[in-house]
PDB file of N, CA and C in Angstrom:
ATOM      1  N   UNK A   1     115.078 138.017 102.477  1.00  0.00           N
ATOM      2  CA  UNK A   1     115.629 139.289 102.845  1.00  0.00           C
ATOM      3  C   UNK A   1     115.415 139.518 104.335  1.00  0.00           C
ATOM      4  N   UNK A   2     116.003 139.899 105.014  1.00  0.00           N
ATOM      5  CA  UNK A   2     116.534 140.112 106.695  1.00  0.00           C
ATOM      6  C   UNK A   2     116.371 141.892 106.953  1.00  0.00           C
ATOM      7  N   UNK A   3     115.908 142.480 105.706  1.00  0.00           N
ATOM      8  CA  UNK A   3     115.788 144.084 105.960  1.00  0.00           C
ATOM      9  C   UNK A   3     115.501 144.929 104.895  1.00  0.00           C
ATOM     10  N   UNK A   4     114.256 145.719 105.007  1.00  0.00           N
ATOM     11  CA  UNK A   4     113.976 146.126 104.125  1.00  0.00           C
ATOM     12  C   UNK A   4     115.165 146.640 102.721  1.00  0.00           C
ATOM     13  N   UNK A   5     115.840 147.290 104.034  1.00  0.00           N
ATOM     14  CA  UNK A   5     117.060 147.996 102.708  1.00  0.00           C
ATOM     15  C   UNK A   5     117.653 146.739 102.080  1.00  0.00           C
ATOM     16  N   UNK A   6     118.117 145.487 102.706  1.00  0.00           N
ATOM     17  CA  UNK A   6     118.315 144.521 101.591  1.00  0.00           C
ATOM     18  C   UNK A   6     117.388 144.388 100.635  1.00  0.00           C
ATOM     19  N   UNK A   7     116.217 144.653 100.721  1.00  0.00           N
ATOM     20  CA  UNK A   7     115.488 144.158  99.786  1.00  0.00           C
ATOM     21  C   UNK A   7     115.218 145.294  98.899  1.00  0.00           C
ATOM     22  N   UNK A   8     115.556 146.465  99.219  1.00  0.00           N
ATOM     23  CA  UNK A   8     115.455 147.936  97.991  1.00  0.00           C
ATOM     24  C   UNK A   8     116.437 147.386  97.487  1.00  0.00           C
ATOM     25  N   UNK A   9     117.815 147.166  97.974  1.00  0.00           N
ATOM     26  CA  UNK A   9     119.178 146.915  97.452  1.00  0.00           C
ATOM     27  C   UNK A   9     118.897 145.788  95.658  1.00  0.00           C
ATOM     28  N   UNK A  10     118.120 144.757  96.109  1.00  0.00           N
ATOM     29  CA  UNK A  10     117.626 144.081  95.114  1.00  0.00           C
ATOM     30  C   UNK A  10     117.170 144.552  94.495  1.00  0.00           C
ATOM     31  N   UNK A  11     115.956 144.789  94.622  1.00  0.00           N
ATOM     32  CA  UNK A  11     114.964 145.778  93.813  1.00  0.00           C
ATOM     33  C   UNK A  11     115.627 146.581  92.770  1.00  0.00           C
ATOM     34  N   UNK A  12     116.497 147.172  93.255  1.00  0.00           N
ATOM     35  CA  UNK A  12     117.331 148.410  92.183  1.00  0.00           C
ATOM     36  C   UNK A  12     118.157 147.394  91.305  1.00  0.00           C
ATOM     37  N   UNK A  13     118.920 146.805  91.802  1.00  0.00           N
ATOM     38  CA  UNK A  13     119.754 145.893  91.103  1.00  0.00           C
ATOM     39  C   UNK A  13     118.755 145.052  89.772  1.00  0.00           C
ATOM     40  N   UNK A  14     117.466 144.764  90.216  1.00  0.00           N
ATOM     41  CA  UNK A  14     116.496 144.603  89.099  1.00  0.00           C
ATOM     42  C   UNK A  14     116.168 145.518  88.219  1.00  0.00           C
ATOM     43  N   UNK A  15     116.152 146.894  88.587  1.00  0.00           N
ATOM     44  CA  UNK A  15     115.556 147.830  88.001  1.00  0.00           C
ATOM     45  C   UNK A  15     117.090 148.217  87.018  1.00  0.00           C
ATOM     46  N   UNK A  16     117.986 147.944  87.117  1.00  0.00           N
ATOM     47  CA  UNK A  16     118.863 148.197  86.965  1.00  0.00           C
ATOM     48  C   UNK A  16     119.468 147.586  85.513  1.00  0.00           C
ATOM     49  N   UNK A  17     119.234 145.944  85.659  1.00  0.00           N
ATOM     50  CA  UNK A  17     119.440 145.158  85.000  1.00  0.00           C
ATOM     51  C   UNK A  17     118.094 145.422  83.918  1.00  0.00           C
ATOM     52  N   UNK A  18     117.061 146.006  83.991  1.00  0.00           N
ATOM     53  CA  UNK A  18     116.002 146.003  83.274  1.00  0.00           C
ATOM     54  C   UNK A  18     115.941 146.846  81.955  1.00  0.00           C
ATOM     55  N   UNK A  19     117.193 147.917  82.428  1.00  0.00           N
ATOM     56  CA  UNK A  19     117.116 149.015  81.456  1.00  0.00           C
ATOM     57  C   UNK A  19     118.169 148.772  80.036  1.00  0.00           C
ATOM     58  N   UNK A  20     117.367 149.568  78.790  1.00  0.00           N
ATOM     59  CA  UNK A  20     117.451 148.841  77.792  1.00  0.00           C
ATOM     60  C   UNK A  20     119.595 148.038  77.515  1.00  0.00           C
ATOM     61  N   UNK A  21     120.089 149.489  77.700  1.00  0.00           N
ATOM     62  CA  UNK A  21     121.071 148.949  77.603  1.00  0.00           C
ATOM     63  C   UNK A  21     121.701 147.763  78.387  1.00  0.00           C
ATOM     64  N   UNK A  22     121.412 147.303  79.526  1.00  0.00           N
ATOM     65  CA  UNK A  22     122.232 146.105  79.652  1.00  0.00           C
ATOM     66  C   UNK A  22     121.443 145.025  79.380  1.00  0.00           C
ATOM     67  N   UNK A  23     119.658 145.654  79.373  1.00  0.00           N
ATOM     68  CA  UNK A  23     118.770 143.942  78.860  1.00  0.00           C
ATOM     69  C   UNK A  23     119.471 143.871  77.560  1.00  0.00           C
ATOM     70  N   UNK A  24     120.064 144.479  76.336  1.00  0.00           N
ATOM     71  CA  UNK A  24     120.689 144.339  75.017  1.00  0.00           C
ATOM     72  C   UNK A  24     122.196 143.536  75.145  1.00  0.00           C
ATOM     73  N   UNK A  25     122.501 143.915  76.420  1.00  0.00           N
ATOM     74  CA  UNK A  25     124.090 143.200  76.850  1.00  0.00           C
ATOM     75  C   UNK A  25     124.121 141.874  76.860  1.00  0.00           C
ATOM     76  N   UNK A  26     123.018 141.574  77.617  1.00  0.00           N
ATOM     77  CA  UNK A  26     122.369 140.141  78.007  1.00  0.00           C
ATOM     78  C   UNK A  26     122.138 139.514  76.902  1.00  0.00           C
ATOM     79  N   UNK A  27     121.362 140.141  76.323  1.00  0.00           N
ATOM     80  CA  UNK A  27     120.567 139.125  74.933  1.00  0.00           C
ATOM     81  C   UNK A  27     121.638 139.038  74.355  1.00  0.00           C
ATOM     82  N   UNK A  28     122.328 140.012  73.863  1.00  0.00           N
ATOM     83  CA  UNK A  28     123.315 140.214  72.341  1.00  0.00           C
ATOM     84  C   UNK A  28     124.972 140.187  72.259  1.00  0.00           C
ATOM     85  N   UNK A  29     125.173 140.450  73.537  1.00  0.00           N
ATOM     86  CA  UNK A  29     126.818 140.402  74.016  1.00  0.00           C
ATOM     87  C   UNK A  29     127.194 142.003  73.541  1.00  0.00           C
ATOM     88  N   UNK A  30     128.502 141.739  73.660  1.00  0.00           N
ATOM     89  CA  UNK A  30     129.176 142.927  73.102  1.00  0.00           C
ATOM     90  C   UNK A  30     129.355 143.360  71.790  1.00  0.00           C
ATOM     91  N   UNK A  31     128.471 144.376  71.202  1.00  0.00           N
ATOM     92  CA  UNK A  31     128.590 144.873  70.128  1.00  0.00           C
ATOM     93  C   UNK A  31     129.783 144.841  68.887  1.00  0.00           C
ATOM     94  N   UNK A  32     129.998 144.536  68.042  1.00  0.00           N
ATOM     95  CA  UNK A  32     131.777 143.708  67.470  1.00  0.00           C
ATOM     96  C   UNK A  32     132.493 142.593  68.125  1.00  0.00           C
ATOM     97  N   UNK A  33     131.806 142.076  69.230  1.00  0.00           N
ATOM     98  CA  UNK A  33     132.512 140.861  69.791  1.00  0.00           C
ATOM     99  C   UNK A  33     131.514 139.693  69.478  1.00  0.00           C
ATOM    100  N   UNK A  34     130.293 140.161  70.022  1.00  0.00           N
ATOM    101  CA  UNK A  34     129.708 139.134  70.149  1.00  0.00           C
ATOM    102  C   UNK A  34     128.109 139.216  68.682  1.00  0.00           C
ATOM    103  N   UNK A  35     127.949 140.717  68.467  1.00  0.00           N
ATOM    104  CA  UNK A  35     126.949 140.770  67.854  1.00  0.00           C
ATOM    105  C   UNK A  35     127.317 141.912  66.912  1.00  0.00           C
ATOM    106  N   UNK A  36     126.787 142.290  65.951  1.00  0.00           N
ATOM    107  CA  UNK A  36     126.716 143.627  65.230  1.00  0.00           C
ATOM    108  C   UNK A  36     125.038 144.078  64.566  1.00  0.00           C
ATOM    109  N   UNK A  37     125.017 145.315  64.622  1.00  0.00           N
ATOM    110  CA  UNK A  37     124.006 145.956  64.329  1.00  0.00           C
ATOM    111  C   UNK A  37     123.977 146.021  62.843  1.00  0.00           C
ATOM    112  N   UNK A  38     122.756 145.451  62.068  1.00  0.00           N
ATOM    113  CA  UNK A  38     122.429 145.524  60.603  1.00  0.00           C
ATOM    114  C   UNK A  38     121.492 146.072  60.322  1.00  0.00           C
ATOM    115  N   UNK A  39     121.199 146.699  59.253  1.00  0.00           N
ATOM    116  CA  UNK A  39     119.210 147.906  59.335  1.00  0.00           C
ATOM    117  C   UNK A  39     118.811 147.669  60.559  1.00  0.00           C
ATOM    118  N   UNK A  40     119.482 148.700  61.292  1.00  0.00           N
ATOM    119  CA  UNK A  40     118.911 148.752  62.897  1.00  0.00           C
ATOM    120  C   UNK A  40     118.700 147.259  63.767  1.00  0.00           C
ATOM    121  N   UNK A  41     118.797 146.450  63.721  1.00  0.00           N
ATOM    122  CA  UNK A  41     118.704 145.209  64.383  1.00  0.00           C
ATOM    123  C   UNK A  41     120.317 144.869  64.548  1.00  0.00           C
ATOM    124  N   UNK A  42     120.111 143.926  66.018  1.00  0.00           N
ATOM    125  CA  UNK A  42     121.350 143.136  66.301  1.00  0.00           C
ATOM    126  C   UNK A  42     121.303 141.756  65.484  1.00  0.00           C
ATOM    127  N   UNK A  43     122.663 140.942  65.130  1.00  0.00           N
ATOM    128  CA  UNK A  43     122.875 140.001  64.601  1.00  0.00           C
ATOM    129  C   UNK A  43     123.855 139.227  65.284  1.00  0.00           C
ATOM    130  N   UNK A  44     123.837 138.496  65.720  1.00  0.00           N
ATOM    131  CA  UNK A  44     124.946 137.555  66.414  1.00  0.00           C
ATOM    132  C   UNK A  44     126.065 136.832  65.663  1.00  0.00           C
ATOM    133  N   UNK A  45     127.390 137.589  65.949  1.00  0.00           N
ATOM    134  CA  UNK A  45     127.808 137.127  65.304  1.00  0.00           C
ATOM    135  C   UNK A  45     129.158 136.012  65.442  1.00  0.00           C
ATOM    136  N   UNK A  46     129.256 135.529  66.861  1.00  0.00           N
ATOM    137  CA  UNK A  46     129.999 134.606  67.177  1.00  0.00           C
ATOM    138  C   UNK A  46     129.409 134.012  68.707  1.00  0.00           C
ATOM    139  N   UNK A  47     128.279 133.264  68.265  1.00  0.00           N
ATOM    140  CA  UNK A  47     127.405 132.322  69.500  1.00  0.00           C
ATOM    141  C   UNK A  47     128.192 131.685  69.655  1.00  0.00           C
ATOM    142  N   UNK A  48     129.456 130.731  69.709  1.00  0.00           N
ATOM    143  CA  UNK A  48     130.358 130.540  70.671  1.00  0.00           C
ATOM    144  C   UNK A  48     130.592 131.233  71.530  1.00  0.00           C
ATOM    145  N   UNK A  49     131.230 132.408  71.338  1.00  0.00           N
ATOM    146  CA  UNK A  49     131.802 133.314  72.141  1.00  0.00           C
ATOM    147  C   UNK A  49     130.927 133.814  73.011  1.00  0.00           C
ATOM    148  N   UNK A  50     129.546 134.411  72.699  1.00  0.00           N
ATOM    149  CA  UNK A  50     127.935 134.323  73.187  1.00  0.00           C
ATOM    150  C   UNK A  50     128.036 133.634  74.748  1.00  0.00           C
ATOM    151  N   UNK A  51     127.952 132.308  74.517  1.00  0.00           N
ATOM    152  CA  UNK A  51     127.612 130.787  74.974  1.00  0.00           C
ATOM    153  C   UNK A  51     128.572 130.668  76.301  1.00  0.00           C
ATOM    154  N   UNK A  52     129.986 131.097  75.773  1.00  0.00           N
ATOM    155  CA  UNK A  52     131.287 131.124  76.918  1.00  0.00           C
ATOM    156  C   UNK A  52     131.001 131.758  77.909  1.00  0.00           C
ATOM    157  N   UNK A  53     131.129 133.253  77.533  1.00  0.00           N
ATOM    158  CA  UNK A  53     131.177 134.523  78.285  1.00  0.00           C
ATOM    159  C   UNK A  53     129.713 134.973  78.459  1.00  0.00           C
ATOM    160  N   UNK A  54     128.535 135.285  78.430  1.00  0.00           N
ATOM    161  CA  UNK A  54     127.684 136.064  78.199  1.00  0.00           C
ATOM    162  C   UNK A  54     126.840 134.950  78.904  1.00  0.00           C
ATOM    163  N   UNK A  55     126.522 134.102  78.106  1.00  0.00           N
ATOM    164  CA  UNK A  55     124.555 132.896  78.398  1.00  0.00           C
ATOM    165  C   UNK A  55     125.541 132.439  79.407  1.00  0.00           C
ATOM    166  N   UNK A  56     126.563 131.402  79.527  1.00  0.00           N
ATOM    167  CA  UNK A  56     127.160 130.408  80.512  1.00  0.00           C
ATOM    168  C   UNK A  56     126.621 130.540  81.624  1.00  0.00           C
ATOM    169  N   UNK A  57     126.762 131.175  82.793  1.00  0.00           N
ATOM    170  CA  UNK A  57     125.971 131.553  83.929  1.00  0.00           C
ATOM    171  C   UNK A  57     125.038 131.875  84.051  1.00  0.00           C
ATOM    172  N   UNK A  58     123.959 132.070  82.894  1.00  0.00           N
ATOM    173  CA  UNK A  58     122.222 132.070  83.139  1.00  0.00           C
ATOM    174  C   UNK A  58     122.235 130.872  82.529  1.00  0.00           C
ATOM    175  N   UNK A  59     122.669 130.137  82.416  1.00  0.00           N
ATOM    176  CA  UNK A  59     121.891 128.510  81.781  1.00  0.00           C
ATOM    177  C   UNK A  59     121.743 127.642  82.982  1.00  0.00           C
ATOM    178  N   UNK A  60     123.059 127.867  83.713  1.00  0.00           N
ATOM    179  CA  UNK A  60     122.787 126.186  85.089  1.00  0.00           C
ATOM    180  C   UNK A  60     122.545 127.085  86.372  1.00  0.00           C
ATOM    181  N   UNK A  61     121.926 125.952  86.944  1.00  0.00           N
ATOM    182  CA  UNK A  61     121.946 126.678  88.561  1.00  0.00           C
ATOM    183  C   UNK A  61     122.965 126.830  88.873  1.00  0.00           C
ATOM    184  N   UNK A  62     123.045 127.426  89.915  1.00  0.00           N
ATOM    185  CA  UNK A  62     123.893 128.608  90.557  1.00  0.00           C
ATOM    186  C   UNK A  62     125.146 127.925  91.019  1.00  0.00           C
ATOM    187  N   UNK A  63     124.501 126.577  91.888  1.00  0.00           N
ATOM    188  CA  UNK A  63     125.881 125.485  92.344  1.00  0.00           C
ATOM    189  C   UNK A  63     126.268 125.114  91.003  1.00  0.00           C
ATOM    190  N   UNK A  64     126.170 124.523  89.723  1.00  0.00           N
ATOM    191  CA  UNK A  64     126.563 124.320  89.070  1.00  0.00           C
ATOM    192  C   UNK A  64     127.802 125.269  88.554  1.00  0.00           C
ATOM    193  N   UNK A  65     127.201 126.670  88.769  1.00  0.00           N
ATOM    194  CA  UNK A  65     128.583 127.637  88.096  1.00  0.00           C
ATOM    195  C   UNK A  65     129.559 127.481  88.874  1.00  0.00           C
ATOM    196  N   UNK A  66     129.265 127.886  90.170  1.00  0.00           N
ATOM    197  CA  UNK A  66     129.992 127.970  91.139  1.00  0.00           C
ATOM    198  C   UNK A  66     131.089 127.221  91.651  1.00  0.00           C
ATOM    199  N   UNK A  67     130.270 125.831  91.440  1.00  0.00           N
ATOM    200  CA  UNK A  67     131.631 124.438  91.010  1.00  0.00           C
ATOM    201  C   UNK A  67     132.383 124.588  89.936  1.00  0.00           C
ATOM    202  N   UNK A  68     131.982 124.932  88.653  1.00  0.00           N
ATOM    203  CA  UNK A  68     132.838 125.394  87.630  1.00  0.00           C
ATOM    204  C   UNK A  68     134.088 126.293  87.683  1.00  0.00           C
ATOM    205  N   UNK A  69     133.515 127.504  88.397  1.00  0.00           N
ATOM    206  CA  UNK A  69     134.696 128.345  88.744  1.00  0.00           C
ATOM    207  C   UNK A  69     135.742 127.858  89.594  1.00  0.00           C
ATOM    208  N   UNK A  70     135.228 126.864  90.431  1.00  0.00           N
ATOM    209  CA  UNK A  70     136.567 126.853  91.669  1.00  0.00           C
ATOM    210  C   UNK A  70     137.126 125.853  91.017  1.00  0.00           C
ATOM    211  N   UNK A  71     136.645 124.295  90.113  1.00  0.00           N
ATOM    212  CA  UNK A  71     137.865 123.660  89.615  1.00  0.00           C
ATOM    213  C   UNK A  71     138.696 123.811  88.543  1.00  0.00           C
ATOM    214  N   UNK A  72     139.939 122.831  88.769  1.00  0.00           N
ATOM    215  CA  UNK A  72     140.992 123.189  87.251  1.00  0.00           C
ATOM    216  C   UNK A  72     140.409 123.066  86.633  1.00  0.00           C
ATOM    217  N   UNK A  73     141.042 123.712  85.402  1.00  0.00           N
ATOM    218  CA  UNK A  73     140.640 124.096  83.903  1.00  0.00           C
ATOM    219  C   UNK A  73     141.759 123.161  83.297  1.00  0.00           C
ATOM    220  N   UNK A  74     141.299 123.080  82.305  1.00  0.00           N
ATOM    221  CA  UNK A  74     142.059 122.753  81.245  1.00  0.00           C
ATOM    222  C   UNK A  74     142.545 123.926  80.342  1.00  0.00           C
ATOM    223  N   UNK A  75     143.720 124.107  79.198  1.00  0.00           N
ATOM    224  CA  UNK A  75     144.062 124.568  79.226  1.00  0.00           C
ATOM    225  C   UNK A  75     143.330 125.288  77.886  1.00  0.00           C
ATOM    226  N   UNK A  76     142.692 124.743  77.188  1.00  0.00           N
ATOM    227  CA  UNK A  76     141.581 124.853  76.177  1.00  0.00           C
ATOM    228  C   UNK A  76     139.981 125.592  76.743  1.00  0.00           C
ATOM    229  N   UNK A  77     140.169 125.757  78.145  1.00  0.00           N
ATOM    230  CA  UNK A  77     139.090 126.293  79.077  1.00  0.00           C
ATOM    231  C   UNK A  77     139.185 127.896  79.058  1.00  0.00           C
ATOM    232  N   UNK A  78     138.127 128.269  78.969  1.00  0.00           N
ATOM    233  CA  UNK A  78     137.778 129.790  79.370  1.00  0.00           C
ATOM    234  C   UNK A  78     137.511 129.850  80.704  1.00  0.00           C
ATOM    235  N   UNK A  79     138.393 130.809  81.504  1.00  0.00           N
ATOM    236  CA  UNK A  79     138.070 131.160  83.140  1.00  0.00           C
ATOM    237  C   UNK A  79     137.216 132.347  83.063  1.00  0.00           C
ATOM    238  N   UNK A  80     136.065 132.361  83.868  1.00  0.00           N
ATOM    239  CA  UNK A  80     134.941 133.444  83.656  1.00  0.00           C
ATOM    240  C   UNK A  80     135.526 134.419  85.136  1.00  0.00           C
ATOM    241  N   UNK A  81     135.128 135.511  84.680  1.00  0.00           N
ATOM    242  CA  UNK A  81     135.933 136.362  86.121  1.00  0.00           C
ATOM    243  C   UNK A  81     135.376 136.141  87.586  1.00  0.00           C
TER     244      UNK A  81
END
């Protein structure tokens, strides 16, 4: 970090990501897409879909995604935004 305020800027962006609802985003995906709620607990219910959209970019380092995004796809490929 090159300045404090970059480094609050982070900070929040942690604090941010910490709170319950998006740490539940992270773990569980989207509620009817990716997971559903049963006696109060989440259940996953299409870890493909999980795996694509959601984990894909916390699994490899960073160059790894990053190369992913910029080459062709195939047409059987999911483009992540």
């Amino acid at each position: 970090m090159k300045t404090e305020a970059e480094l609050e800027q982070l900070l929040s962006f942690f604090e941010k990501l910490a709170e319950k609802e998006k740490a539940d985003l992270l773990e569980w995906g989207i509620a009817g897409k990716h997971c559903e709620v049963k006696d109060g607990k989440a259940v996953r219910t299409n870890q493909e879909a999980f795996d694509i959209v959601i984990g894909f970019p916390y699994k490899l380092p960073l160059g790894t995604v990053m190369e992913s995004r910029s080459r062709k796809r195939t047409k059987n490929e999911v483009r992540l935004a």
